[in-house]
N, C-alpha and C. Protein backbone atom coordinates (compact mmCIF):
# COMPACT_ATOMS: atom_id res chain seq x y z
N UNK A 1 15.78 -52.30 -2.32
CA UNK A 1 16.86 -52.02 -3.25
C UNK A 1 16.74 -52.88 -4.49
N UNK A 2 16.38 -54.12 -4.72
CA UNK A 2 15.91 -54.63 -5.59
C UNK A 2 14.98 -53.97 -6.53
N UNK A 3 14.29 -52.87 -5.95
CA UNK A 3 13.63 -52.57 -7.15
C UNK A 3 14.38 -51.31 -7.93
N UNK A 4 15.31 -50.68 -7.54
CA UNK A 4 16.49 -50.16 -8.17
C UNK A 4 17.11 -51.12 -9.40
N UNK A 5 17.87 -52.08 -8.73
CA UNK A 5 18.36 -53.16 -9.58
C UNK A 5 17.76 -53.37 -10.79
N UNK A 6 15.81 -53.50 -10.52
CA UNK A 6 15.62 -53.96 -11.84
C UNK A 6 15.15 -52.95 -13.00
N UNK A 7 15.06 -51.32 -12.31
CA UNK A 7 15.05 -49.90 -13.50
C UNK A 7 16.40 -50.24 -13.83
N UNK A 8 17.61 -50.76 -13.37
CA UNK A 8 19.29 -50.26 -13.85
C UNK A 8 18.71 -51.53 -15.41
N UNK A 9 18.02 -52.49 -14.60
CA UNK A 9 18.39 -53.76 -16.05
C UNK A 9 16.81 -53.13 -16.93
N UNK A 10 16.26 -52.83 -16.87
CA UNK A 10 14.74 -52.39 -18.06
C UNK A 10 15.19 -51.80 -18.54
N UNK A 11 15.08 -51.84 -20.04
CA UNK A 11 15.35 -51.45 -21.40
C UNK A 11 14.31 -50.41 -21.45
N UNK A 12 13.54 -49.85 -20.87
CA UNK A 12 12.63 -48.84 -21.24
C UNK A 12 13.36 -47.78 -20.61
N UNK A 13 14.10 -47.28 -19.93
CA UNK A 13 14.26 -46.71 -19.22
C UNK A 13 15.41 -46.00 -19.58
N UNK A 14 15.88 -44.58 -19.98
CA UNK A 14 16.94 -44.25 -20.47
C UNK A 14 17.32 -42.80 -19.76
N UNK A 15 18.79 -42.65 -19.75
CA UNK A 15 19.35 -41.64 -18.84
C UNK A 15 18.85 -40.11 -19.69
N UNK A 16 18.49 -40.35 -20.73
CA UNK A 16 18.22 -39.32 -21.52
C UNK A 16 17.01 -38.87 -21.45
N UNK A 17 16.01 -39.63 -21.30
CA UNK A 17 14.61 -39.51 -21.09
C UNK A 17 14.07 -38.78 -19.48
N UNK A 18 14.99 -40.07 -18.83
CA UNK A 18 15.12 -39.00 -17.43
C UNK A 18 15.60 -37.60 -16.88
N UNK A 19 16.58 -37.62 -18.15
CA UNK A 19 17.07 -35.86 -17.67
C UNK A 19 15.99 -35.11 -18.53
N UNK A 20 15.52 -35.83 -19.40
CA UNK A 20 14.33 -34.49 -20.18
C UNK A 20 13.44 -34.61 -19.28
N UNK A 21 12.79 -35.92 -18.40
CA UNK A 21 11.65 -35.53 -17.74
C UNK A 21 12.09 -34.52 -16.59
N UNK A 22 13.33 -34.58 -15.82
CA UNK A 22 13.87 -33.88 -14.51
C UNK A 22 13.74 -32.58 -14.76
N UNK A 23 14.15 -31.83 -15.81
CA UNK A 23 14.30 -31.19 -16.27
C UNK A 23 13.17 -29.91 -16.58
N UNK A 24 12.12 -30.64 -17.00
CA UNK A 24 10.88 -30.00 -17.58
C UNK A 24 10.29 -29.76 -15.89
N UNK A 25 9.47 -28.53 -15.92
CA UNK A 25 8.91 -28.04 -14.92
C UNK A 25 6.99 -27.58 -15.10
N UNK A 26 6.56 -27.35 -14.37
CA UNK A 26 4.76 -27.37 -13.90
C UNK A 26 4.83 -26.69 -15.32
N UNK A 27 5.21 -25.92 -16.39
CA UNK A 27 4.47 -25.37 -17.11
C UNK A 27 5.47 -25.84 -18.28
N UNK A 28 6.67 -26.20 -18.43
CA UNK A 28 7.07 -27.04 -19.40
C UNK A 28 8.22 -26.57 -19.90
N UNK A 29 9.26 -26.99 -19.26
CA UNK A 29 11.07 -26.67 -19.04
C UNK A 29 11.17 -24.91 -18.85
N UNK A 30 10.24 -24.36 -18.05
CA UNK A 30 11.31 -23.24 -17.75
C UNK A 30 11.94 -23.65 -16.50
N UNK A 31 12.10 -24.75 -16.04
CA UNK A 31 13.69 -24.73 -15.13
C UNK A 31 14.96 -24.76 -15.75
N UNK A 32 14.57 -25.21 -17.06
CA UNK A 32 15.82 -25.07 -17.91
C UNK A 32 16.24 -23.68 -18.46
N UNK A 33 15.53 -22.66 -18.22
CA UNK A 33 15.89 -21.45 -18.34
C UNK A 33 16.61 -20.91 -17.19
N UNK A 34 16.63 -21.54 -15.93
CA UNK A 34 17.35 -21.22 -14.43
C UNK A 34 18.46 -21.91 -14.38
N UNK A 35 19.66 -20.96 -14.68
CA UNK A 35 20.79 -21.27 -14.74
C UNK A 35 20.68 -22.11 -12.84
N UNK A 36 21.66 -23.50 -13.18
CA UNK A 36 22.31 -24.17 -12.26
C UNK A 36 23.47 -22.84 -11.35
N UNK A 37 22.76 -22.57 -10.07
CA UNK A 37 23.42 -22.10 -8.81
C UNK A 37 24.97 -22.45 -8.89
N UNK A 38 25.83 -21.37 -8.78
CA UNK A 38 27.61 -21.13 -8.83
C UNK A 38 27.41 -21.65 -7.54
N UNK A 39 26.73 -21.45 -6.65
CA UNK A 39 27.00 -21.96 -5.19
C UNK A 39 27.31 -23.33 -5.21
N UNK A 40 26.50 -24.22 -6.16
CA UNK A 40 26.72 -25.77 -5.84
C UNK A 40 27.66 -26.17 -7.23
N UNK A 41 28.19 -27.44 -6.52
CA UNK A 41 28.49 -27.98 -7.50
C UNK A 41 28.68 -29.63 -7.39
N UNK A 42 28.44 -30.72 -8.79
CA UNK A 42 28.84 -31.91 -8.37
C UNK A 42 29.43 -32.39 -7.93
N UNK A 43 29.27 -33.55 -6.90
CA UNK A 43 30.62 -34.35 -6.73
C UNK A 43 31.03 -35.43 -8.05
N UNK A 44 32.18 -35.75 -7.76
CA UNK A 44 32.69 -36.12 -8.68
C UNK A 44 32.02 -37.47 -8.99
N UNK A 45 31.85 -38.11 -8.00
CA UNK A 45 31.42 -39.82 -7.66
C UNK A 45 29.82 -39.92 -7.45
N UNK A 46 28.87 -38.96 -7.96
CA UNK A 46 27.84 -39.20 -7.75
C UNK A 46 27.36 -39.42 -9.48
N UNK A 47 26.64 -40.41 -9.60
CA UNK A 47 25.84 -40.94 -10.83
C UNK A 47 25.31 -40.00 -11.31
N UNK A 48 25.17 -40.01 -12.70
CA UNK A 48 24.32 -39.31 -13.47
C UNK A 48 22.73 -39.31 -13.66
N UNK A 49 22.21 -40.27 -12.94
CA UNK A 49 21.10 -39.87 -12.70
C UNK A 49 20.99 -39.04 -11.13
N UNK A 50 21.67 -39.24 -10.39
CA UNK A 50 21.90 -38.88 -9.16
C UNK A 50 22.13 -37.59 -9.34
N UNK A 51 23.04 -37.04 -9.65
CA UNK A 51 23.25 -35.32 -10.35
C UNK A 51 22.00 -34.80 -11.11
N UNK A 52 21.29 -35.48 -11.91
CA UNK A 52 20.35 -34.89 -12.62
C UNK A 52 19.37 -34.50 -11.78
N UNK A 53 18.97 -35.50 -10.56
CA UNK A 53 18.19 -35.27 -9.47
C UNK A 53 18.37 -34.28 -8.66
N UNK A 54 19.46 -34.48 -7.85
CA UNK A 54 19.87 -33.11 -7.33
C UNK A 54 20.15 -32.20 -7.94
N UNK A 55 20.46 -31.78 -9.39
CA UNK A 55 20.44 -30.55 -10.11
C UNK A 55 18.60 -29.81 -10.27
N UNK A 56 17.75 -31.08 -10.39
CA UNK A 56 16.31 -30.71 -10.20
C UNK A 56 15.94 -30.31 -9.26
N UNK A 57 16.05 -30.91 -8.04
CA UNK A 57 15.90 -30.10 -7.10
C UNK A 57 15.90 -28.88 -6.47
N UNK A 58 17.34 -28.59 -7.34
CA UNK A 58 18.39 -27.44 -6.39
C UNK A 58 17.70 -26.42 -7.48
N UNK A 59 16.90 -26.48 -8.78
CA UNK A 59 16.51 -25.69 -9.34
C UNK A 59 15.17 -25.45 -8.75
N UNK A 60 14.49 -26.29 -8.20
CA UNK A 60 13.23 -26.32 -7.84
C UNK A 60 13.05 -25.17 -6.50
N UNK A 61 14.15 -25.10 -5.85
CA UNK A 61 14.43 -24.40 -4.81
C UNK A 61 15.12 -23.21 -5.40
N UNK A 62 15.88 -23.26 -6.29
CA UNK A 62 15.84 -21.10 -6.93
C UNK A 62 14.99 -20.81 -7.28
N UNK A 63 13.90 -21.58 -7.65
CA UNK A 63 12.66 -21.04 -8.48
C UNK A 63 12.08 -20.54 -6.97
N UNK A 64 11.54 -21.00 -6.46
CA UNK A 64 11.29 -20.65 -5.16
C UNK A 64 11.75 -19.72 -4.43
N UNK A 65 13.46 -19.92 -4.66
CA UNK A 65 13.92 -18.65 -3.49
C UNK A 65 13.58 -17.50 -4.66
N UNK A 66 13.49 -17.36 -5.97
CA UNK A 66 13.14 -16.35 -6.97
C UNK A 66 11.72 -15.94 -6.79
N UNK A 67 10.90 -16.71 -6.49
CA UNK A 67 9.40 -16.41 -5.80
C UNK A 67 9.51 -15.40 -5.16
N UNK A 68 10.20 -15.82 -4.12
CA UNK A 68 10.02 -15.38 -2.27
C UNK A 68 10.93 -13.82 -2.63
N UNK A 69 11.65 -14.01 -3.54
CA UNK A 69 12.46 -12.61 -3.49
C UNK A 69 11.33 -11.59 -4.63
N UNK A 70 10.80 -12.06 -5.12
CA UNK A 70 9.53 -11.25 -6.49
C UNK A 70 8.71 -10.78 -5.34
N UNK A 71 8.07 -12.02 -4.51
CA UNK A 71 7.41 -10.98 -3.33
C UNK A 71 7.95 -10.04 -2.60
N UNK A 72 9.10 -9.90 -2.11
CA UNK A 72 9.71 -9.07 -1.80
C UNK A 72 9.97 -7.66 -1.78
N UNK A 73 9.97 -7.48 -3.38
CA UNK A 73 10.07 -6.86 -4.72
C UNK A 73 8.73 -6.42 -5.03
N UNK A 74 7.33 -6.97 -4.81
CA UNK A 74 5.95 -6.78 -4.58
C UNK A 74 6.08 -5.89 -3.49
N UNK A 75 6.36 -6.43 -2.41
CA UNK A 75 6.44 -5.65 -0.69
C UNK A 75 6.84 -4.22 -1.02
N UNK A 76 7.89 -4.36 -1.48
CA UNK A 76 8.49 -2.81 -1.48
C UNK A 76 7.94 -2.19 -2.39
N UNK A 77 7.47 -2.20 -3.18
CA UNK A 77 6.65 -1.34 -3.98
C UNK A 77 5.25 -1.04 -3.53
N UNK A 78 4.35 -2.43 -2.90
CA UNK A 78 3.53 -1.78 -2.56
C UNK A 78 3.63 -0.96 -0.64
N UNK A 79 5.08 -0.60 -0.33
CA UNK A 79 5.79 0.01 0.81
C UNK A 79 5.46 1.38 0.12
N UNK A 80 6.01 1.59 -1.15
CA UNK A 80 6.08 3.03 -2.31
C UNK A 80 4.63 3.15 -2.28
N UNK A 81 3.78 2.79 -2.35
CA UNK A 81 2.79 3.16 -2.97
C UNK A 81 2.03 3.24 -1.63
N UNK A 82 2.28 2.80 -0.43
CA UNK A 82 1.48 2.98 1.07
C UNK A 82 2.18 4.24 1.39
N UNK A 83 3.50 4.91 1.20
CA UNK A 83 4.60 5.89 1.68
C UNK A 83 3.50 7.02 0.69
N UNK A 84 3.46 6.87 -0.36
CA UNK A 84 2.75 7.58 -1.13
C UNK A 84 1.14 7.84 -0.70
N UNK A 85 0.73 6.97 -0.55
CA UNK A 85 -0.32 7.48 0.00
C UNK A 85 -0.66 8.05 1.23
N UNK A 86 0.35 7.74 2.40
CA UNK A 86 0.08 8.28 3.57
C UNK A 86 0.57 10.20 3.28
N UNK A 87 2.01 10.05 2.28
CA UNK A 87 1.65 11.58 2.30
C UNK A 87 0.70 12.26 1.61
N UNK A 88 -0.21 11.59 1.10
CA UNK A 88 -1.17 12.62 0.39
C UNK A 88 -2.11 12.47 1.72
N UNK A 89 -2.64 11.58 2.44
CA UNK A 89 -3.39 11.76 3.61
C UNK A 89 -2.51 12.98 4.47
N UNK A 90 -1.46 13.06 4.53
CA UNK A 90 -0.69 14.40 5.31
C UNK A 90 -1.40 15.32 4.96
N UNK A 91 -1.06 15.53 3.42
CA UNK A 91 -1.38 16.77 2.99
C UNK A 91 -3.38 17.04 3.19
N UNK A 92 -3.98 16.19 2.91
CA UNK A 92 -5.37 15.96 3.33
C UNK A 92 -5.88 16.72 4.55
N UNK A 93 -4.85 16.02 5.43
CA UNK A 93 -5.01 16.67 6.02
C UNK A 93 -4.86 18.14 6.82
N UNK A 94 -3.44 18.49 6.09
CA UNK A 94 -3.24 20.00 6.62
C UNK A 94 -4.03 20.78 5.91
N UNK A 95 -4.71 20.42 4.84
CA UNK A 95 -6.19 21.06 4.14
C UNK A 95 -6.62 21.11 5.26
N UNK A 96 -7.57 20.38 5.41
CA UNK A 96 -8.47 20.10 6.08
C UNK A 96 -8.19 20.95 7.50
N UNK A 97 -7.29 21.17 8.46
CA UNK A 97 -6.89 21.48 9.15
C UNK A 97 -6.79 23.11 8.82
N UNK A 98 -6.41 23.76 7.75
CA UNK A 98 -6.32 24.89 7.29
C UNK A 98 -8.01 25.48 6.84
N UNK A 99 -8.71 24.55 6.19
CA UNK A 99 -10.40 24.82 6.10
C UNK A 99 -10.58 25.27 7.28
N UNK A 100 -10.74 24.51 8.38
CA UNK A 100 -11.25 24.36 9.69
C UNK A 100 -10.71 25.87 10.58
N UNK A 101 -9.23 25.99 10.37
CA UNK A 101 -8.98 27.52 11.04
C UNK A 101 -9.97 28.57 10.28
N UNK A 102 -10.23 28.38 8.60
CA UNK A 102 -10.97 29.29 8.30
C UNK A 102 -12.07 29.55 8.61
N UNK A 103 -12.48 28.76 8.44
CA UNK A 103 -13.88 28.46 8.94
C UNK A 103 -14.11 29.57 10.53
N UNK A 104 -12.93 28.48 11.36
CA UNK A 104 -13.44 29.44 12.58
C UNK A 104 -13.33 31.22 12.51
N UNK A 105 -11.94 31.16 11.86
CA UNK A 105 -11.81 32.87 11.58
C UNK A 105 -12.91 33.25 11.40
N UNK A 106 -13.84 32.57 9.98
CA UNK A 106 -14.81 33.31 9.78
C UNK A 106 -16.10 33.07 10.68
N UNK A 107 -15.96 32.70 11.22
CA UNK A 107 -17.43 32.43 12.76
C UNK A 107 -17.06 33.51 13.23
N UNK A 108 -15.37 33.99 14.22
CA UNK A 108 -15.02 34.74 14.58
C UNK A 108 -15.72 36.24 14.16
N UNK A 109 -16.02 36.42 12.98
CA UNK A 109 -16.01 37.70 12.24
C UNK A 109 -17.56 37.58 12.36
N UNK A 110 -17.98 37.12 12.18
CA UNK A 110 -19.37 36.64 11.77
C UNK A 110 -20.17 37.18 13.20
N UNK A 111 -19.41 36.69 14.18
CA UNK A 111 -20.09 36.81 15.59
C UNK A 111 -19.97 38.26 15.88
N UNK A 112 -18.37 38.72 15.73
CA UNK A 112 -18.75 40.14 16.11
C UNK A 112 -19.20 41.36 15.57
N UNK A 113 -19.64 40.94 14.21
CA UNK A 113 -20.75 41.48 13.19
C UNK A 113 -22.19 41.36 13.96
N UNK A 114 -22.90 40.48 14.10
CA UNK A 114 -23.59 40.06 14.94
C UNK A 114 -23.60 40.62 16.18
N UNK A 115 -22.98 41.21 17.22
CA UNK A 115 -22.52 41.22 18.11
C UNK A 115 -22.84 43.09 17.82
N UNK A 116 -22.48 43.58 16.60
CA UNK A 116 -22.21 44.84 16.92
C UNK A 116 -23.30 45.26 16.30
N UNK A 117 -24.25 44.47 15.18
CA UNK A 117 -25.30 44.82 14.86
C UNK A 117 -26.01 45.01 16.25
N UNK A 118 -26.38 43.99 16.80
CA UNK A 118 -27.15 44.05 18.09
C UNK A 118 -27.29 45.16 19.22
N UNK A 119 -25.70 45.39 19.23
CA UNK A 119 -25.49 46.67 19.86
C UNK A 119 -26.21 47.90 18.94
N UNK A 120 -26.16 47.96 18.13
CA UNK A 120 -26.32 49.35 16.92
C UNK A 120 -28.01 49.17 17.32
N UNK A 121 -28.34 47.80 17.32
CA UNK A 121 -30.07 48.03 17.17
C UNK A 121 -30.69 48.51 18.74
N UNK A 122 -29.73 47.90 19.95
CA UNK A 122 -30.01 48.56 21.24
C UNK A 122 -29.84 49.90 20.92
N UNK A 123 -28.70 50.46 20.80
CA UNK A 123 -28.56 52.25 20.57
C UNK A 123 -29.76 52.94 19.86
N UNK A 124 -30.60 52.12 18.75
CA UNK A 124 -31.45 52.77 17.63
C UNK A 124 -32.82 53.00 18.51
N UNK A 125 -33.07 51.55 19.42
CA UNK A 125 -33.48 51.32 19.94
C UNK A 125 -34.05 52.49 21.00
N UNK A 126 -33.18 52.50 21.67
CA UNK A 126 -33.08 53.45 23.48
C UNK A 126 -33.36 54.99 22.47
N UNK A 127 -32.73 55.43 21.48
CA UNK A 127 -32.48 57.29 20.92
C UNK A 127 -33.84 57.10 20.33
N UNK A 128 -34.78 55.64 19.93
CA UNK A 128 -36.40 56.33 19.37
C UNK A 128 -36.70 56.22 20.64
N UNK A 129 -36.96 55.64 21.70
CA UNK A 129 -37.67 55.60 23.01
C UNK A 129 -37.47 56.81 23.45
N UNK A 130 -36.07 57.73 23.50
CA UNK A 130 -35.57 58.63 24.17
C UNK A 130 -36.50 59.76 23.46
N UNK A 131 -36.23 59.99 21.72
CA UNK A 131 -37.30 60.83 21.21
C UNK A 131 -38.76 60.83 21.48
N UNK A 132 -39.03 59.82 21.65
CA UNK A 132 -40.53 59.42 21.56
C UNK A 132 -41.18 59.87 22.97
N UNK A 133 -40.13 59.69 24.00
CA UNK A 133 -39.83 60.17 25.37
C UNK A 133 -40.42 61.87 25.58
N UNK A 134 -39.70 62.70 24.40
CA UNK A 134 -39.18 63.56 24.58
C UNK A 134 -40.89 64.70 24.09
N UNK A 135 -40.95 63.56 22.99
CA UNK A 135 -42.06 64.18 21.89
C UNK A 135 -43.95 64.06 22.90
N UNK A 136 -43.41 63.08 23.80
CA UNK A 136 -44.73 62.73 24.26
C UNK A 136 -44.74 64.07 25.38
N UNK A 137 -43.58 64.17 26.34
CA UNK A 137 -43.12 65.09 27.39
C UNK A 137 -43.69 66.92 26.81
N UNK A 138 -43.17 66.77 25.45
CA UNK A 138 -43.35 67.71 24.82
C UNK A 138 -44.85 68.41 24.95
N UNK A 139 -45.49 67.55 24.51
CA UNK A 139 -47.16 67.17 23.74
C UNK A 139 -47.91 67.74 24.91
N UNK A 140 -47.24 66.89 26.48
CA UNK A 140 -48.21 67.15 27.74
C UNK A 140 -48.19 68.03 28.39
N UNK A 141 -46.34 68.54 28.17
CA UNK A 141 -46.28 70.41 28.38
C UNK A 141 -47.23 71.70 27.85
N UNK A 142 -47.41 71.20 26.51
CA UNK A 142 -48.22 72.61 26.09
C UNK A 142 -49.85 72.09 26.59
């Protein structure tokens, strides 16, 4: 405590200087742009350097709780912009899902094209054998 005693008696040392240094913040008094919190207030019997301190503080900590709420405020937007993107993956996908029925439709069609050619070429097939049948039968008759 003595070394209290002897900042109260040094002439270098002034209540004015100390509230400009308390005051000024990492990039150079915007705590003085952060209004002092309605929540708190002085006591009556606490010193003026003592108030200046705890007024620094208590700013040092809105700046902070003003942080933590900006991230917040970050969060939910990038919430908007994940909400946003999952419905375009929706929609992605009911494309995609709608390609894919086409697709098969058209295999579907495809096959029994295929399917009926094959048949058509058996039928073309068996009626020249059957002529050819007929023409040879013919030939060995006369």
């Amino acid at each position: 405590m003595g070394s209290i005693e002897q900042i109260r008696k040094s002439a270098d040392v002034s209540l004015a200087k100390l509230e400009a240094d308390m005051t000024e913040v990492r990039s150079g008094g915007s705590s003085a742009s952060i209004a002092f919190p309605d929540h708190e207030e002085h006591l009556q019997s606490v010193t003026r350097a003592g108030g200046l301190s705890a007024e620094a503080v208590v700013r040092d900590y809105e700046i902070a709780a003003r942080e933590v709420e900006s991230m917040g405020a970050e969060l939910i937007e990038a919430a908007k912009k994940c909400e946003a993107m999952t419905a375009e993956v929706h929609n992605a996908i009911a494309d995609m899902r709608d390609t894919a029925a086409a697709y098969r439709e058209e295999g579907k069609k495809v096959f029994k094209r295929i399917q009926a050619s094959a048949l058509f070429s058996q039928d073309v097939r068996k009626s020249c054998e059957e002529v050819k049948r007929r023409m040879v039968e013919a030939h060995d008759s006369n």
